[in-house]
Structures are given as structure tokens and as C-alpha cells.
PDB file of N, CA and C in Angstrom:
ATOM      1  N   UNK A   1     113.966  55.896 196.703  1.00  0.00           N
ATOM      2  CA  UNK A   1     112.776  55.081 196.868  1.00  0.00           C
ATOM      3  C   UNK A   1     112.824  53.937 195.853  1.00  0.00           C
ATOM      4  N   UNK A   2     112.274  52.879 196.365  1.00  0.00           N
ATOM      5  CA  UNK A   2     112.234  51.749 195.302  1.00  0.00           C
ATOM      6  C   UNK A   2     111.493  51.258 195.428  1.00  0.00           C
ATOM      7  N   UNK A   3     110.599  50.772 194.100  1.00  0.00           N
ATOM      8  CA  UNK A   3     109.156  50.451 193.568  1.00  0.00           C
ATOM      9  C   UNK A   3     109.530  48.928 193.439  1.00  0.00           C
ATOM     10  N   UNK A   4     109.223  47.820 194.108  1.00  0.00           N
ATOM     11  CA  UNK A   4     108.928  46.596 193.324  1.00  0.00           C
ATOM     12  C   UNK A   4     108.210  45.764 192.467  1.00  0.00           C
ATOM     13  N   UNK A   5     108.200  45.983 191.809  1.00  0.00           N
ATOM     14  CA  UNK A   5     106.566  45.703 190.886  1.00  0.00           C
ATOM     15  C   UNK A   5     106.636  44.265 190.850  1.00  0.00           C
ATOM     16  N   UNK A   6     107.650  43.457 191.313  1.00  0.00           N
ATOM     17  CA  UNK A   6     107.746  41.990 191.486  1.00  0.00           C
ATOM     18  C   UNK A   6     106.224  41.684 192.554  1.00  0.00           C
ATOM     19  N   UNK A   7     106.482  42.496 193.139  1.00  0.00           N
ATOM     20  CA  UNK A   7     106.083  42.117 194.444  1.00  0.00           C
ATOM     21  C   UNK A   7     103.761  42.561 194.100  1.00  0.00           C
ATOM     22  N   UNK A   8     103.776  43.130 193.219  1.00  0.00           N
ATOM     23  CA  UNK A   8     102.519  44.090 192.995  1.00  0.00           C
ATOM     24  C   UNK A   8     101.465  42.707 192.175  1.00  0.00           C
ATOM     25  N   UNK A   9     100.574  42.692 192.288  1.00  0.00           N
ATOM     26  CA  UNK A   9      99.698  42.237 191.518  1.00  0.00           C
ATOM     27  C   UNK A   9      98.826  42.494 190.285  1.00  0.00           C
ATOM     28  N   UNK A  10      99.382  42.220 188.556  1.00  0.00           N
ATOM     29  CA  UNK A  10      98.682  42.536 188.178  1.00  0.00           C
ATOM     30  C   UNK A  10      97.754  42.628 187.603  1.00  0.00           C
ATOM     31  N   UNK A  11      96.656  43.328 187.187  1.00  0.00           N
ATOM     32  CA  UNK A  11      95.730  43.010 186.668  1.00  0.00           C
ATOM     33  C   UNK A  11      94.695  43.290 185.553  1.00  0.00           C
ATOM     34  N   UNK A  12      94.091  43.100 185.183  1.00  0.00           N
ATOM     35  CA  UNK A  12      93.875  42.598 183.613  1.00  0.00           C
ATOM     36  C   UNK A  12      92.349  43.627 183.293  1.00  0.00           C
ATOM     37  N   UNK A  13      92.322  44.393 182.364  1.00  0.00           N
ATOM     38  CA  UNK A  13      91.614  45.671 182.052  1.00  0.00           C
ATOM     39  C   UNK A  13      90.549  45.359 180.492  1.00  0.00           C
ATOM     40  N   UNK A  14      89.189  44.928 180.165  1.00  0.00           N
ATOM     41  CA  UNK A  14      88.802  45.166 179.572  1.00  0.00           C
ATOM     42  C   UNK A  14      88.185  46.291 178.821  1.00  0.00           C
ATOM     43  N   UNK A  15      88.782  46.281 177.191  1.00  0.00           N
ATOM     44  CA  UNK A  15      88.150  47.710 177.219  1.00  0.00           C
ATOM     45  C   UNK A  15      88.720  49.110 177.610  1.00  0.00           C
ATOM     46  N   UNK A  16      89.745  49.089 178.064  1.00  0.00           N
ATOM     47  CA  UNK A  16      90.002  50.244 178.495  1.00  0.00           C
ATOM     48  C   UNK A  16      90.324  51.769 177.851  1.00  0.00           C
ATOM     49  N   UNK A  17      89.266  52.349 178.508  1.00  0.00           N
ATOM     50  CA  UNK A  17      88.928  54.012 178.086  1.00  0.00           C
ATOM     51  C   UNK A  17      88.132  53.698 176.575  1.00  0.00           C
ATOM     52  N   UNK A  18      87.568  52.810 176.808  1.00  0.00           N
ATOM     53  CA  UNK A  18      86.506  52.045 175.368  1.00  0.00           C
ATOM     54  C   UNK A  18      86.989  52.084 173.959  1.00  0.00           C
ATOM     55  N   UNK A  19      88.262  50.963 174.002  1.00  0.00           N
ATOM     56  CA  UNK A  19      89.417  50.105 173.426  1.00  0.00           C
ATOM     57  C   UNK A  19      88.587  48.907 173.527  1.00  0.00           C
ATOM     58  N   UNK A  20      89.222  48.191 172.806  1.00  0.00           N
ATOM     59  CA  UNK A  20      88.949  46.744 172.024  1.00  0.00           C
ATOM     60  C   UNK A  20      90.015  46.027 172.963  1.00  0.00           C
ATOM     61  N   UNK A  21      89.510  44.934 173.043  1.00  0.00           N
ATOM     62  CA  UNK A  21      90.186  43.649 173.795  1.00  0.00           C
ATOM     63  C   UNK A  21      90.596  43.719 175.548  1.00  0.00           C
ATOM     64  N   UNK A  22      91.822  43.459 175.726  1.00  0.00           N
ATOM     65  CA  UNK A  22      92.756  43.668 176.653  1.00  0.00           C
ATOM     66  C   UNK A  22      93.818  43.855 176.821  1.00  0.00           C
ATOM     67  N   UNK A  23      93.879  44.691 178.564  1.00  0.00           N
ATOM     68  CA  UNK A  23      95.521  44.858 178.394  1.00  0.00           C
ATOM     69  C   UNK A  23      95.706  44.695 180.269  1.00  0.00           C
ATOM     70  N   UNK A  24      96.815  44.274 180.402  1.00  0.00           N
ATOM     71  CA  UNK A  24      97.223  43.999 181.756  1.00  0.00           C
ATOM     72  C   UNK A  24      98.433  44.708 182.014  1.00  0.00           C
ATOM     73  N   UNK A  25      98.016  45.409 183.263  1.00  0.00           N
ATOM     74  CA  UNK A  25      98.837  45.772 184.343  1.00  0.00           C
ATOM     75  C   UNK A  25      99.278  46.046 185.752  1.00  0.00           C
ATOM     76  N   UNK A  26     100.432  46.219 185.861  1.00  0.00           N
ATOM     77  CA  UNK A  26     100.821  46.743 187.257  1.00  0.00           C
ATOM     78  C   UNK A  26     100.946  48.147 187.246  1.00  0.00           C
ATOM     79  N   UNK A  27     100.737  48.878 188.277  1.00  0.00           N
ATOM     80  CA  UNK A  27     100.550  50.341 188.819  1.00  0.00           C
ATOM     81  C   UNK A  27     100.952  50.582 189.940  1.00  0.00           C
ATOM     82  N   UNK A  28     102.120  51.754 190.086  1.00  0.00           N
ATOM     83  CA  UNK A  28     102.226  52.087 191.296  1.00  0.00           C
ATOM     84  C   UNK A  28     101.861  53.865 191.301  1.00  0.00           C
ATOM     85  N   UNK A  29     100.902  54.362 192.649  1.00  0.00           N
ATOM     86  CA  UNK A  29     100.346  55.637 192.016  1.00  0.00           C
ATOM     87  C   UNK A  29     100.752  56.582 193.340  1.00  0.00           C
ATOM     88  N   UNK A  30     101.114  57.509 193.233  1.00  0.00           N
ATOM     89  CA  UNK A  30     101.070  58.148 193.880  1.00  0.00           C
ATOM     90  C   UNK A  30     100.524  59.983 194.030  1.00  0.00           C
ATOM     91  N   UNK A  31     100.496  61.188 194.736  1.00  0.00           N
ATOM     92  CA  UNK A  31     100.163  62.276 194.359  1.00  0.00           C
ATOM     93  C   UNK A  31     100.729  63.158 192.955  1.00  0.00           C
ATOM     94  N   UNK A  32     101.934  62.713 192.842  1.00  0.00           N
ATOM     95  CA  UNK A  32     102.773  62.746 191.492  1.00  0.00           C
ATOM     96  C   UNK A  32     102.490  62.290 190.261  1.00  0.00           C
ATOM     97  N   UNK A  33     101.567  61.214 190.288  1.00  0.00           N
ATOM     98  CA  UNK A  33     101.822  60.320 188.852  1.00  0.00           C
ATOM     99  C   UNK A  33     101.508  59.269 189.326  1.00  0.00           C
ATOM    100  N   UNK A  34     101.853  58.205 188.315  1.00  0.00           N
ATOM    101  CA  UNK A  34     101.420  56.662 188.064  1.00  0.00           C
ATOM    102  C   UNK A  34     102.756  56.570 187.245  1.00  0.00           C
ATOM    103  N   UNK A  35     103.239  55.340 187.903  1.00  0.00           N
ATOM    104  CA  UNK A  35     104.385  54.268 186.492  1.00  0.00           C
ATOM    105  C   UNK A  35     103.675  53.151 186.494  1.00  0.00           C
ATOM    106  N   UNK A  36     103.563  52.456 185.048  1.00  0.00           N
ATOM    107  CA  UNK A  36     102.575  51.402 184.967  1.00  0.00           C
ATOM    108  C   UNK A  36     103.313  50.508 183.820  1.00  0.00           C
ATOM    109  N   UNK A  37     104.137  49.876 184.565  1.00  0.00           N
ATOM    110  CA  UNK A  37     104.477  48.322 182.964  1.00  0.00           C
ATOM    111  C   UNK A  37     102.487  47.612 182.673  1.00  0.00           C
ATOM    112  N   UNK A  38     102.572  47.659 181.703  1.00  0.00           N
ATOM    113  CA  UNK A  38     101.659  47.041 180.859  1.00  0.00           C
ATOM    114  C   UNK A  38     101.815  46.878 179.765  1.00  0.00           C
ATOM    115  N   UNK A  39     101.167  45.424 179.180  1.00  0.00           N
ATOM    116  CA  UNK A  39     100.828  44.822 178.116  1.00  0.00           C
ATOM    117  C   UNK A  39      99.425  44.806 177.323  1.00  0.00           C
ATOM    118  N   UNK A  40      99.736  45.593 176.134  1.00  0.00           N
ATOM    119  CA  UNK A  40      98.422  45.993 175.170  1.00  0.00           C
ATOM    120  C   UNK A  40      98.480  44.651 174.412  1.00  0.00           C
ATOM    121  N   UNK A  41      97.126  43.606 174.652  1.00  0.00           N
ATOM    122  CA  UNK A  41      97.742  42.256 174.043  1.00  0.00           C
ATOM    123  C   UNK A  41      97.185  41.848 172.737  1.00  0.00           C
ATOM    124  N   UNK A  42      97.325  41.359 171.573  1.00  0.00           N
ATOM    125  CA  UNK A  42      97.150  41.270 170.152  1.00  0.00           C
ATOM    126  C   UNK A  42      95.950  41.492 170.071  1.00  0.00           C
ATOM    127  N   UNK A  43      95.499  42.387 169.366  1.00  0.00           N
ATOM    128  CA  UNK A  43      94.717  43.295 168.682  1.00  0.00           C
ATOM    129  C   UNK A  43      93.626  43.866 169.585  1.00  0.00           C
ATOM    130  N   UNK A  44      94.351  44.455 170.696  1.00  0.00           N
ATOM    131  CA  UNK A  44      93.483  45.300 171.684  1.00  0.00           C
ATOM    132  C   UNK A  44      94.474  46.561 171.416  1.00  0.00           C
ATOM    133  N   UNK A  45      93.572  47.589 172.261  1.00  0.00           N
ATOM    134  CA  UNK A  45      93.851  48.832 172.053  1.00  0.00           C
ATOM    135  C   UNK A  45      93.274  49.839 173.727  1.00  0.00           C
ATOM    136  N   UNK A  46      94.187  50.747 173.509  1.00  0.00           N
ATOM    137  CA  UNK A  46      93.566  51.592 174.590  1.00  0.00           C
ATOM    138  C   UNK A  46      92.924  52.603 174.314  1.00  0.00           C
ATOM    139  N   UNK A  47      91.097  52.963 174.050  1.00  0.00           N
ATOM    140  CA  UNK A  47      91.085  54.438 173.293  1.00  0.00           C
ATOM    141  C   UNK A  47      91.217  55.700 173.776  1.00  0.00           C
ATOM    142  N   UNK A  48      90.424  56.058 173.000  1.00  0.00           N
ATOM    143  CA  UNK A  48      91.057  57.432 172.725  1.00  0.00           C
ATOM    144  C   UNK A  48      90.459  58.252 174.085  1.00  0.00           C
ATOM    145  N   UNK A  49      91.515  59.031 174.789  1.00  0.00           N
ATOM    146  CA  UNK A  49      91.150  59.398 176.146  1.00  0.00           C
ATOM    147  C   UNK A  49      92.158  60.831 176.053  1.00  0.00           C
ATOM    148  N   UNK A  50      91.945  61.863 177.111  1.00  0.00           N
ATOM    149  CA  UNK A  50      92.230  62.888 177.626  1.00  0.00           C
ATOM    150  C   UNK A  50      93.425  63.338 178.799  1.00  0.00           C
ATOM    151  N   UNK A  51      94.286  63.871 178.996  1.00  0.00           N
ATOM    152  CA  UNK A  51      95.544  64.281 179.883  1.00  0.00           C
ATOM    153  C   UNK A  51      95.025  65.862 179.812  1.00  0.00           C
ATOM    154  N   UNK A  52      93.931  65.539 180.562  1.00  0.00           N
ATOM    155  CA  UNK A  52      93.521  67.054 181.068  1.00  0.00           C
ATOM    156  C   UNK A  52      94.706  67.916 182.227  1.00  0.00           C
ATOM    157  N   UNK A  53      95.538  67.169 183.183  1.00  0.00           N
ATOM    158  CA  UNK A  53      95.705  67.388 184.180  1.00  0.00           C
ATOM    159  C   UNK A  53      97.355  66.847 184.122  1.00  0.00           C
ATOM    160  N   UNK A  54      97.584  65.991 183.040  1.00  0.00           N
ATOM    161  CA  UNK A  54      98.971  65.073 183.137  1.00  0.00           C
ATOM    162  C   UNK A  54      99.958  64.885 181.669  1.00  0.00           C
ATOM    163  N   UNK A  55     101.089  64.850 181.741  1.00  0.00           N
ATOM    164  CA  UNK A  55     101.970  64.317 180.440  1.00  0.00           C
ATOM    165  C   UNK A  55     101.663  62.614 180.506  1.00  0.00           C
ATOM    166  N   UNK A  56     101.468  61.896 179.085  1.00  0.00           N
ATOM    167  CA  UNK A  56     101.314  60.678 179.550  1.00  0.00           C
ATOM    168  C   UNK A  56     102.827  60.238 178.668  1.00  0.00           C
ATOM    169  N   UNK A  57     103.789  59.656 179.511  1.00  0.00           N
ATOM    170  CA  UNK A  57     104.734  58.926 178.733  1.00  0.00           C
ATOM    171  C   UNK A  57     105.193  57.448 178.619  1.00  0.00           C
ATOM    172  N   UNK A  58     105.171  57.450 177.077  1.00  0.00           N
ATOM    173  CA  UNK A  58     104.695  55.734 177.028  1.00  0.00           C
ATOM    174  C   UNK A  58     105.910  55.108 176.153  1.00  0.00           C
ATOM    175  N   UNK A  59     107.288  54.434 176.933  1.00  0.00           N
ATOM    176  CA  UNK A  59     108.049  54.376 176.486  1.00  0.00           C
ATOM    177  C   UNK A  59     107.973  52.659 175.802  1.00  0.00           C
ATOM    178  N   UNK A  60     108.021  52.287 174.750  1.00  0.00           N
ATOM    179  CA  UNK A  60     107.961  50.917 174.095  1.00  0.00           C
ATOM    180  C   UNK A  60     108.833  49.729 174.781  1.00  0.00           C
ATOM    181  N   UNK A  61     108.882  48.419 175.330  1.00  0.00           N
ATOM    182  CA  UNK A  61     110.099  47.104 175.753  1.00  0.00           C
ATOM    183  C   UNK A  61     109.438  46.932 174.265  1.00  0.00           C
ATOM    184  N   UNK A  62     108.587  46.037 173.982  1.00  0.00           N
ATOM    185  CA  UNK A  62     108.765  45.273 172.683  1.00  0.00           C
ATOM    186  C   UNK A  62     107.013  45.245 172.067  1.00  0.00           C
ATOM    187  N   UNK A  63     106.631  44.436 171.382  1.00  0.00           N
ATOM    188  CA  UNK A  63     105.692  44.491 169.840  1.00  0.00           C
ATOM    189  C   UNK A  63     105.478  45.897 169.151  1.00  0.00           C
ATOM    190  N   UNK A  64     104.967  46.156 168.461  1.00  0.00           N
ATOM    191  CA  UNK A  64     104.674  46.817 167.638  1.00  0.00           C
ATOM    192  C   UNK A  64     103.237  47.339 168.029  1.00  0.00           C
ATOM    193  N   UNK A  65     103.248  48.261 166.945  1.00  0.00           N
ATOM    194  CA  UNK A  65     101.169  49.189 167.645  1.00  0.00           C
ATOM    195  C   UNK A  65     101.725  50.647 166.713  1.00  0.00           C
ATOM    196  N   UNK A  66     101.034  51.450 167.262  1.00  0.00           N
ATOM    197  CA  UNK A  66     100.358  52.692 166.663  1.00  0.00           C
ATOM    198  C   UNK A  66     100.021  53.686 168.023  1.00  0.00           C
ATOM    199  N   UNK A  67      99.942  55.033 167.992  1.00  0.00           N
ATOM    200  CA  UNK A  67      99.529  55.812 168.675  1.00  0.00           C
ATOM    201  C   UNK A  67      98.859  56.739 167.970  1.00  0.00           C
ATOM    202  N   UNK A  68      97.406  57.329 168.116  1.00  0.00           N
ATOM    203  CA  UNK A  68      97.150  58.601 167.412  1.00  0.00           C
ATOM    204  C   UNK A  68      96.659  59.695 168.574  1.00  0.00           C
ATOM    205  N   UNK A  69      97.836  60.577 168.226  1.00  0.00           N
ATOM    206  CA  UNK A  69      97.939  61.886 169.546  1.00  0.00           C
ATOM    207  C   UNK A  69      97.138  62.973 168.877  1.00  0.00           C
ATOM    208  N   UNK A  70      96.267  63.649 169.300  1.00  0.00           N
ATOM    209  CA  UNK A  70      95.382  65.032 168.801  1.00  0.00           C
ATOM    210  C   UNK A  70      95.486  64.803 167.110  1.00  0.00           C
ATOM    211  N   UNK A  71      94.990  63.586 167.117  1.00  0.00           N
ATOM    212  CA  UNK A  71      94.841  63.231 165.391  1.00  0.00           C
ATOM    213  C   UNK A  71      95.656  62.706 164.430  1.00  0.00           C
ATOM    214  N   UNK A  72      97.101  62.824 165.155  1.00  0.00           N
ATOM    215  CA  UNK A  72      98.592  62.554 164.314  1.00  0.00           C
ATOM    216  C   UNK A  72      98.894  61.145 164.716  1.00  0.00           C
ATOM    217  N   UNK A  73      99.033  60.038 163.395  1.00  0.00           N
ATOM    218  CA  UNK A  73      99.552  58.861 164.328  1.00  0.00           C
ATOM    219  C   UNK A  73     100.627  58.711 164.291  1.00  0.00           C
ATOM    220  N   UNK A  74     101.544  58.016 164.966  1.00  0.00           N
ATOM    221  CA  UNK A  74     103.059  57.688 165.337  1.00  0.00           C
ATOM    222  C   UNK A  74     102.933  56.300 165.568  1.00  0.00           C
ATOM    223  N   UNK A  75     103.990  55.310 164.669  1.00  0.00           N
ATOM    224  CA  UNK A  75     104.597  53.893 164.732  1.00  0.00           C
ATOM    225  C   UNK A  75     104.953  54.157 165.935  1.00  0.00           C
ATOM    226  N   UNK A  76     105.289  52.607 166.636  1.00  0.00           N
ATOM    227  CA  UNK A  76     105.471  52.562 167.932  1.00  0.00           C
ATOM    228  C   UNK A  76     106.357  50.925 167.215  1.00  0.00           C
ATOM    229  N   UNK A  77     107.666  51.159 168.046  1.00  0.00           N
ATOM    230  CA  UNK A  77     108.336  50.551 167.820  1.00  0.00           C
ATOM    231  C   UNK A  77     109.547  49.990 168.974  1.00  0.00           C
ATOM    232  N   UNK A  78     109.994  48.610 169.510  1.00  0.00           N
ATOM    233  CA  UNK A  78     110.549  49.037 170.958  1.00  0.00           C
ATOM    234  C   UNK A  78     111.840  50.171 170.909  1.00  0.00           C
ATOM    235  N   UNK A  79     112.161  50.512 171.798  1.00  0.00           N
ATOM    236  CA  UNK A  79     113.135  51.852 171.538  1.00  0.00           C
ATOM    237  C   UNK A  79     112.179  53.076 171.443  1.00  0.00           C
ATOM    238  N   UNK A  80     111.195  53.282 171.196  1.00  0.00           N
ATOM    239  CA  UNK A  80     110.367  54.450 171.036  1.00  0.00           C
ATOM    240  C   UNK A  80     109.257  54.819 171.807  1.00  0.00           C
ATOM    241  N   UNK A  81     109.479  56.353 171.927  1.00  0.00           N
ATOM    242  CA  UNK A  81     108.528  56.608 173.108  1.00  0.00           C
ATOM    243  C   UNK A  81     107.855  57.628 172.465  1.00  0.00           C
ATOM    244  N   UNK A  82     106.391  57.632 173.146  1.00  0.00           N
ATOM    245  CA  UNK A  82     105.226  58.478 172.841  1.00  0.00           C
ATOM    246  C   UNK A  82     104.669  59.211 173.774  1.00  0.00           C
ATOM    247  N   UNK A  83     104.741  60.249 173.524  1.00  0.00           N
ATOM    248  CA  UNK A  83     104.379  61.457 174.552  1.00  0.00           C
ATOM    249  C   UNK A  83     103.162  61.971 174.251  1.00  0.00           C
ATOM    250  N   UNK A  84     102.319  62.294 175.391  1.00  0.00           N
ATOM    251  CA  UNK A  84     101.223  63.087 174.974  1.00  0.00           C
ATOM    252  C   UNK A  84     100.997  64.129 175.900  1.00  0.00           C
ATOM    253  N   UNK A  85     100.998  64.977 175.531  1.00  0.00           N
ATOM    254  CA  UNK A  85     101.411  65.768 176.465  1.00  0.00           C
ATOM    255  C   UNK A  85     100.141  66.647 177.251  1.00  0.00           C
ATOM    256  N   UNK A  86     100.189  67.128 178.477  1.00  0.00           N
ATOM    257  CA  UNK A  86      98.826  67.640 179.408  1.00  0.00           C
ATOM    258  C   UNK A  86      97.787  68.663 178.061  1.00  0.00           C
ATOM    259  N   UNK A  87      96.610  68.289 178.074  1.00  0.00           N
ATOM    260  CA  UNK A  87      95.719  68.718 177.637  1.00  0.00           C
ATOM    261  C   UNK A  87      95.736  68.072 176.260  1.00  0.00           C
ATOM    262  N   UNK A  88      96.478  67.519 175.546  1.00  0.00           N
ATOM    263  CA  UNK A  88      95.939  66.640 174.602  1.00  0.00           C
ATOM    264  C   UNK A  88      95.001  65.219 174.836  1.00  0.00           C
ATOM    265  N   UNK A  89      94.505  64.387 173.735  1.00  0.00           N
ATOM    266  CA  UNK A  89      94.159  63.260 173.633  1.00  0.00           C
ATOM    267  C   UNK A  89      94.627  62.340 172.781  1.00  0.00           C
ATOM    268  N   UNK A  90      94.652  61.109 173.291  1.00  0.00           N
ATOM    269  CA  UNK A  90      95.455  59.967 172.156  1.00  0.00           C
ATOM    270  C   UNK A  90      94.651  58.805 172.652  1.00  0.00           C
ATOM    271  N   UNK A  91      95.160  57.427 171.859  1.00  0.00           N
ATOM    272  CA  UNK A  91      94.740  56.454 171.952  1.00  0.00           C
ATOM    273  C   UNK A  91      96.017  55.163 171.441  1.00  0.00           C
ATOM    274  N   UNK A  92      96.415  54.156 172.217  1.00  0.00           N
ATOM    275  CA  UNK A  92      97.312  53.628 171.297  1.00  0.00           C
ATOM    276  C   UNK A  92      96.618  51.827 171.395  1.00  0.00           C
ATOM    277  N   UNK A  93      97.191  51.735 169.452  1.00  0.00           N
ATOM    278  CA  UNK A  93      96.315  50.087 169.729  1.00  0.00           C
ATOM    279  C   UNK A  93      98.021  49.357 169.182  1.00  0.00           C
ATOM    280  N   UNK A  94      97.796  48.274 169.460  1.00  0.00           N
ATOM    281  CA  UNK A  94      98.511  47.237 169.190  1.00  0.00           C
ATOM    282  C   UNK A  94      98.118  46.440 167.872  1.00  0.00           C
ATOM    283  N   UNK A  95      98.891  46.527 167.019  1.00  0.00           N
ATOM    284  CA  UNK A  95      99.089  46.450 165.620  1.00  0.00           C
ATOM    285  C   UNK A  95      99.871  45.098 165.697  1.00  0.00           C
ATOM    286  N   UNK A  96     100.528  44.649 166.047  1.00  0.00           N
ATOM    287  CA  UNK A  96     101.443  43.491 165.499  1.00  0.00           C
ATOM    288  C   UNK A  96     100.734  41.860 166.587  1.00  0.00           C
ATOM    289  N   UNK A  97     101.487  40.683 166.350  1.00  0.00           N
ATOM    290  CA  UNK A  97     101.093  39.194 166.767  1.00  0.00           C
ATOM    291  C   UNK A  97     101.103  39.115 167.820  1.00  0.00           C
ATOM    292  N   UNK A  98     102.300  40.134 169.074  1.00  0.00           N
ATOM    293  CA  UNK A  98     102.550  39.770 170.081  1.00  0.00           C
ATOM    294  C   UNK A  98     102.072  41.035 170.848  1.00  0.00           C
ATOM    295  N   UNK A  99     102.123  40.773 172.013  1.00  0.00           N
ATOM    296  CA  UNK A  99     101.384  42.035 173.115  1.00  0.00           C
ATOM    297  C   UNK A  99     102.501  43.055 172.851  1.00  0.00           C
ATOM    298  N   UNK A 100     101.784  44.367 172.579  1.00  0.00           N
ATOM    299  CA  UNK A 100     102.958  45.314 173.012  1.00  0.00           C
ATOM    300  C   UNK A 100     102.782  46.125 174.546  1.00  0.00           C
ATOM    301  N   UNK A 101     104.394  45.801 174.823  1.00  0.00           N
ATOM    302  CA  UNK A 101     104.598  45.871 175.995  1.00  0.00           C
ATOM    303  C   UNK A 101     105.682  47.691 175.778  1.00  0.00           C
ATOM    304  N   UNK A 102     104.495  48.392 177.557  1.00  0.00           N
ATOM    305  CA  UNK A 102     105.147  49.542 177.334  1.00  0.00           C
ATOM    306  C   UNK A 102     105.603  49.781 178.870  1.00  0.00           C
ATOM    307  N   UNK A 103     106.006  50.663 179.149  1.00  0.00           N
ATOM    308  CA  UNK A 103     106.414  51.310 180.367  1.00  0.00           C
ATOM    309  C   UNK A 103     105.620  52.879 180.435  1.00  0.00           C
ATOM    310  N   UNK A 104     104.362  52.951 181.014  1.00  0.00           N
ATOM    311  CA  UNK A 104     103.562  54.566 181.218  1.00  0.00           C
ATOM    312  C   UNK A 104     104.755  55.291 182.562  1.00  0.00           C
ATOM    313  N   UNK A 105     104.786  56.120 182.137  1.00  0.00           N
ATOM    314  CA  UNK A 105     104.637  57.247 183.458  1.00  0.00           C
ATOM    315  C   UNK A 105     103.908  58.239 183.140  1.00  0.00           C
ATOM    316  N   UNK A 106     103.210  58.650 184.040  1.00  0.00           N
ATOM    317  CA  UNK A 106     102.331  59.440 184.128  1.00  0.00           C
ATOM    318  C   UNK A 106     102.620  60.764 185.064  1.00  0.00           C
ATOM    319  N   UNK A 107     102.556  61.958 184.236  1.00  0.00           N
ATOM    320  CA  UNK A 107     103.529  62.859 185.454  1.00  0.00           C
ATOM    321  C   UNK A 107     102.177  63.985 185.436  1.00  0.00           C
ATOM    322  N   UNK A 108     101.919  64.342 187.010  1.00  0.00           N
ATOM    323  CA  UNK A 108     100.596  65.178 186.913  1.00  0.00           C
ATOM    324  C   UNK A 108     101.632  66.773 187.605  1.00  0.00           C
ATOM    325  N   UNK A 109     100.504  67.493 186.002  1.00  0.00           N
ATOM    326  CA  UNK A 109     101.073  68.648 186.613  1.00  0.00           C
ATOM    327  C   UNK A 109     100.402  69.970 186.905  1.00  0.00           C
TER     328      UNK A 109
END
């Protein structure tokens, strides 16, 4: 199967999960999960929310940010990925000048 996200429209999230600023994305969702390229853009954040039902994996392309998973925070750096895994909560903000840009998958299990 192949996802084009060229082809997807995306779009732009205030606030999200009651986070500061903005962040934009594309989403493709299905009964499985969600994969979502998005951009957390200078000094917005996504808060702090729940994976009652899902692993959330949030692999870094580029800026810098922070994640705090069930209280523990983790640098976020590109090359690095942040897991949170079903039944925890996290929140990740964007710490550095430029948007940090991640790659979600979302795997429901």
C-alpha cells in the first residue's frame, strides 16, 4: 500500500490537546493507527494528553523540543524517537528557533 501525503492537505491545529501555539499537519488514519508528518512550530507545544488505547511513536526529521512521558522528560533531537507507550501520558513542546518536525505513528492496540 502506498500513502501519498503529497497529494493530502495539510492542516494547521491550534492549541492542540491544550498546548500553546501551533502545529500543522498531514494524517492518514485508518482502523490500525494514524501516520502523521507534522510540524510543532517555534514555541508551540502539544499538551499533555493520554494513549489510553494506542503506542504513540514520534520519530524526530529536524529542530529540537522536549517530551515529558508519565513525568520523565526526554531531549528530542533529529535522529531520535519518543515512545509513549498505551496507557501512559506525555506532552511534547518545541524548544528550539525552528519548527520541530516529527513523523507520529500511531499504532492502536
Amino acid at each position: 500500500m502506498l500513502i501519498d501525503f503529497n497529494d493530502m492537505k495539510e492542516i494547521t491545529v491550534s492549541k492542540m490537546n491544550s498546548g500553546t501555539g501551533e502545529i500543522s499537519a498531514k494524517m492518514y488514519v485508518d482502523g490500525d493507527g494514524k501516520i502523521i508528518p507534522c510540524r510543532i512550530h517555534k514555541g508551540s507545544s502539544i499538551g499533555m494528553h493520554e494513549h489510553p488505547t494506542s503506542d504513540d511513536i514520534n520519530y524526530v526529521i529536524s529542530g529540537t523540543g522536549k517530551a515529558i512521558c508519565d513525568g520523565k522528560e526526554e531531549i528530542l533531537a533529529p535522529g531520535s524517537c519518543h515512545i509513549c507507550k498505551k496507557g501512559s501520558s506525555h506532552s511534547i513542546i518545541n524548544t528550539g528557533d525552528d519548527d520541530l518536525v516529527i513523523l507520529t505513528v500511531v499504532v492502536e492496540k
